[in-house]
Protein backbone atom coordinates (compact mmCIF):
# COMPACT_ATOMS: atom_id res chain seq x y z
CA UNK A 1 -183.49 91.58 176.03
CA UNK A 2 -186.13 88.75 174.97
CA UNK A 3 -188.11 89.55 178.05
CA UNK A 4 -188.73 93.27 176.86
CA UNK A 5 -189.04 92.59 173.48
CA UNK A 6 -191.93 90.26 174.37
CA UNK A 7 -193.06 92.46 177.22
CA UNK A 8 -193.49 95.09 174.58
CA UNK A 9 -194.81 93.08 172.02
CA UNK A 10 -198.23 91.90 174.75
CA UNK A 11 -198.26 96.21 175.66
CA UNK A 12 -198.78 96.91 171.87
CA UNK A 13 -200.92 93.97 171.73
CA UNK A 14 -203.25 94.78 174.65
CA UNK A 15 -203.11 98.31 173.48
CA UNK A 16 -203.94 97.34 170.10
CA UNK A 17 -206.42 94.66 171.51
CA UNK A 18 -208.56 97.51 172.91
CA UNK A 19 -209.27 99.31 169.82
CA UNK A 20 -209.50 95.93 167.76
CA UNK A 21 -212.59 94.79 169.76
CA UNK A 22 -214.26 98.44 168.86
CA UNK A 23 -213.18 98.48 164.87
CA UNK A 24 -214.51 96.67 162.27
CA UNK A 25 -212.80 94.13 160.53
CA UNK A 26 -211.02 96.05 158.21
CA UNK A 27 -209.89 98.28 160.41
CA UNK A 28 -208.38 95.45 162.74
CA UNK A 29 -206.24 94.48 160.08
CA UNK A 30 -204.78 97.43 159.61
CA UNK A 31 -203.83 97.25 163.40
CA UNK A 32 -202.16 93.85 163.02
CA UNK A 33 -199.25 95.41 160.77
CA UNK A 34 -197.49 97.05 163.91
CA UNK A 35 -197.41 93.23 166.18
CA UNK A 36 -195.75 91.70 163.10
CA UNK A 37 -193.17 94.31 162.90
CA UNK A 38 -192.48 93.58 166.40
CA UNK A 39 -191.98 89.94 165.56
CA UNK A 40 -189.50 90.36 163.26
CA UNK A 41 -187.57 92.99 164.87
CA UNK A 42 -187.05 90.07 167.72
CA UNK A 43 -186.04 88.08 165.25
CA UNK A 44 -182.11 87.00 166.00
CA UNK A 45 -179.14 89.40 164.31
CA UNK A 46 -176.68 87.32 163.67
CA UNK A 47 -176.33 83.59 163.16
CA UNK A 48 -173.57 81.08 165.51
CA UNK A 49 -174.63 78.08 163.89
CA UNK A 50 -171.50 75.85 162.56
CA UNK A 51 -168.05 75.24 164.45
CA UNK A 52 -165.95 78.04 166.13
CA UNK A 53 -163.62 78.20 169.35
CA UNK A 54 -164.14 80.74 172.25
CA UNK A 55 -161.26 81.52 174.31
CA UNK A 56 -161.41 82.60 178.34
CA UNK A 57 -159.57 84.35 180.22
CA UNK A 58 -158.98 81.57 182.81
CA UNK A 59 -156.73 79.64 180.13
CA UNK A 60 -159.53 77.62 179.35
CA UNK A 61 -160.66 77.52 175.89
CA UNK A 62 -163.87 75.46 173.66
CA UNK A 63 -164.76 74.19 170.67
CA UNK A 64 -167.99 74.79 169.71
CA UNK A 65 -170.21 72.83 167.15
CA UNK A 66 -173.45 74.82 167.41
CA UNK A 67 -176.65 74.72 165.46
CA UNK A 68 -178.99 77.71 165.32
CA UNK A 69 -183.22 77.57 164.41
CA UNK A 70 -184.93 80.25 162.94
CA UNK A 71 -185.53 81.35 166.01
CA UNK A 72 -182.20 82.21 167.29
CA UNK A 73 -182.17 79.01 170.04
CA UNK A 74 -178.88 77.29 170.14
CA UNK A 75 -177.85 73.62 170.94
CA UNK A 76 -174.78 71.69 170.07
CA UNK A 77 -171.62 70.74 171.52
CA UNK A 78 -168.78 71.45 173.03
CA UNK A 79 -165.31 70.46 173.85
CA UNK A 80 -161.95 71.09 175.64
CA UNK A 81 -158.80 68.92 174.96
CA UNK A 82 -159.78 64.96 173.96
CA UNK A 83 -161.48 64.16 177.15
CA UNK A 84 -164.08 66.83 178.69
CA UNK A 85 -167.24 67.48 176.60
CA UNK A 86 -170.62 69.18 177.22
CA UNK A 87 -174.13 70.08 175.58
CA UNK A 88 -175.09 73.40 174.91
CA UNK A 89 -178.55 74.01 177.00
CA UNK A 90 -180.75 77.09 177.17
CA UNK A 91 -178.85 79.09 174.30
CA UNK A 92 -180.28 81.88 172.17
CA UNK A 93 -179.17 84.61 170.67
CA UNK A 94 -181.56 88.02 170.49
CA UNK A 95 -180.72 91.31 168.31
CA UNK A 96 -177.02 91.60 168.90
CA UNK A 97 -176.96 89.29 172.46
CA UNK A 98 -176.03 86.11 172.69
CA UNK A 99 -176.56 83.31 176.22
CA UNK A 100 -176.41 79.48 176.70
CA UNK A 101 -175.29 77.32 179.27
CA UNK A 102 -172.62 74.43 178.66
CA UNK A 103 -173.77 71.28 180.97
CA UNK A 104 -169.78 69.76 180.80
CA UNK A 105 -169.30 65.99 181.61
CA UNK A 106 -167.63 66.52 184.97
CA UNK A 107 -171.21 67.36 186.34
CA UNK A 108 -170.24 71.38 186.28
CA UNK A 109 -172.14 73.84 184.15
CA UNK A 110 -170.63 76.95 182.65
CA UNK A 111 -173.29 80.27 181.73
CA UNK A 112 -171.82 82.12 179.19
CA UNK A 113 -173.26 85.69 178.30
CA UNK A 114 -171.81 87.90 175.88
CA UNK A 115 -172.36 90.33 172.74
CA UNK A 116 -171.82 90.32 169.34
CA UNK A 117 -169.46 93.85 168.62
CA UNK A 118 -169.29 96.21 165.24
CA UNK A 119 -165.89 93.74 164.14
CA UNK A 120 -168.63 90.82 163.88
CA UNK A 121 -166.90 88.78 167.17
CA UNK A 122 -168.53 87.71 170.16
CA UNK A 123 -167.43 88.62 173.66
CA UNK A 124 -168.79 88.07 177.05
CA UNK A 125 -168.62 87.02 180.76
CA UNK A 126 -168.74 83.22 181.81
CA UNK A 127 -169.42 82.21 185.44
CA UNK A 128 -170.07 78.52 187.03
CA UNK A 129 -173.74 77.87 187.32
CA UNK A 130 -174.05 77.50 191.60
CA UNK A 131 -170.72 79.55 192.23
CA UNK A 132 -170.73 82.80 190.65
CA UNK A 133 -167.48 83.76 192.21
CA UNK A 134 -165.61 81.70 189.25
CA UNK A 135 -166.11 83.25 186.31
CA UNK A 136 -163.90 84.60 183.71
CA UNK A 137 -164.17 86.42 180.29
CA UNK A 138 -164.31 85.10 176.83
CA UNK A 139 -164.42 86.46 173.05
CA UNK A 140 -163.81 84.23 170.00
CA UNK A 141 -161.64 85.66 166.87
CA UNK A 142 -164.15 84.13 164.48
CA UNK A 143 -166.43 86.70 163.23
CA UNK A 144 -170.64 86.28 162.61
């Protein structure tokens, strides 16, 4: 989803770009209006930041301590049982999507992929990063 918003934000800049060079200056501010709508439309819809659990379908289940910027990228931690922890890498969440990657201490990486539904809870898909085969599905009961 963050590819096409920002493939459609540079199409209704370059389309915008064209008349901007022609137009005077007043006139190229009016055209500006549109881009920054587009800006804040990819802005992120909901917020993940603080401490939650997400539970998969494999048994497995986390605890999350996640932090959220303003731009919807994610980092934190994350933990199952007292001994196996990991670090949140290449999360974001975008409109009502969410993705990250857990990097656990073991050496094994989890990508987790899911959706924020109408009840406010996440669900999604998570599969080993390298053996796509293991994967298993996951929602959390807290609500964002």
């Amino acid at each position: 989803m963050r590819v096409r918003l920002v493939t459609a934000a540079v199409a209704l800049s370059v389309a915008l770009g064209g008349t901007v060079l022609a137009a005077p200056a007043a006139q190229a501010t009016a055209h500006r209006a549109p881009v920054a709508s587009v800006a804040k439309a990819a802005a992120p819809g909901f917020n993940v930041g603080g401490i939650w659990t997400l539970y998969q379908s494999n048994a497995w289940n986390a605890t999350l301590s996640v932090t959220q910027d303003a731009q919807g990228n994610l980092t934190g931690i994350a933990r199952t049982g007292s001994a196996t922890t990991g670090t949140i890498e290449q999360g974001f969440v975008d409109g009502s999507y969410i993705s990250f990657v857990i990097a656990w201490n073991g050496g094994t990486k989890g990508r987790y992929i899911g959706s924020r539904g109408a009840d406010g809870r996440l669900t999604g898909v998570t599969s080993q990063v390298g053996n796509p085969s293991n994967q298993a599905t996951w929602y959390t009961t807290w609500t964002f």
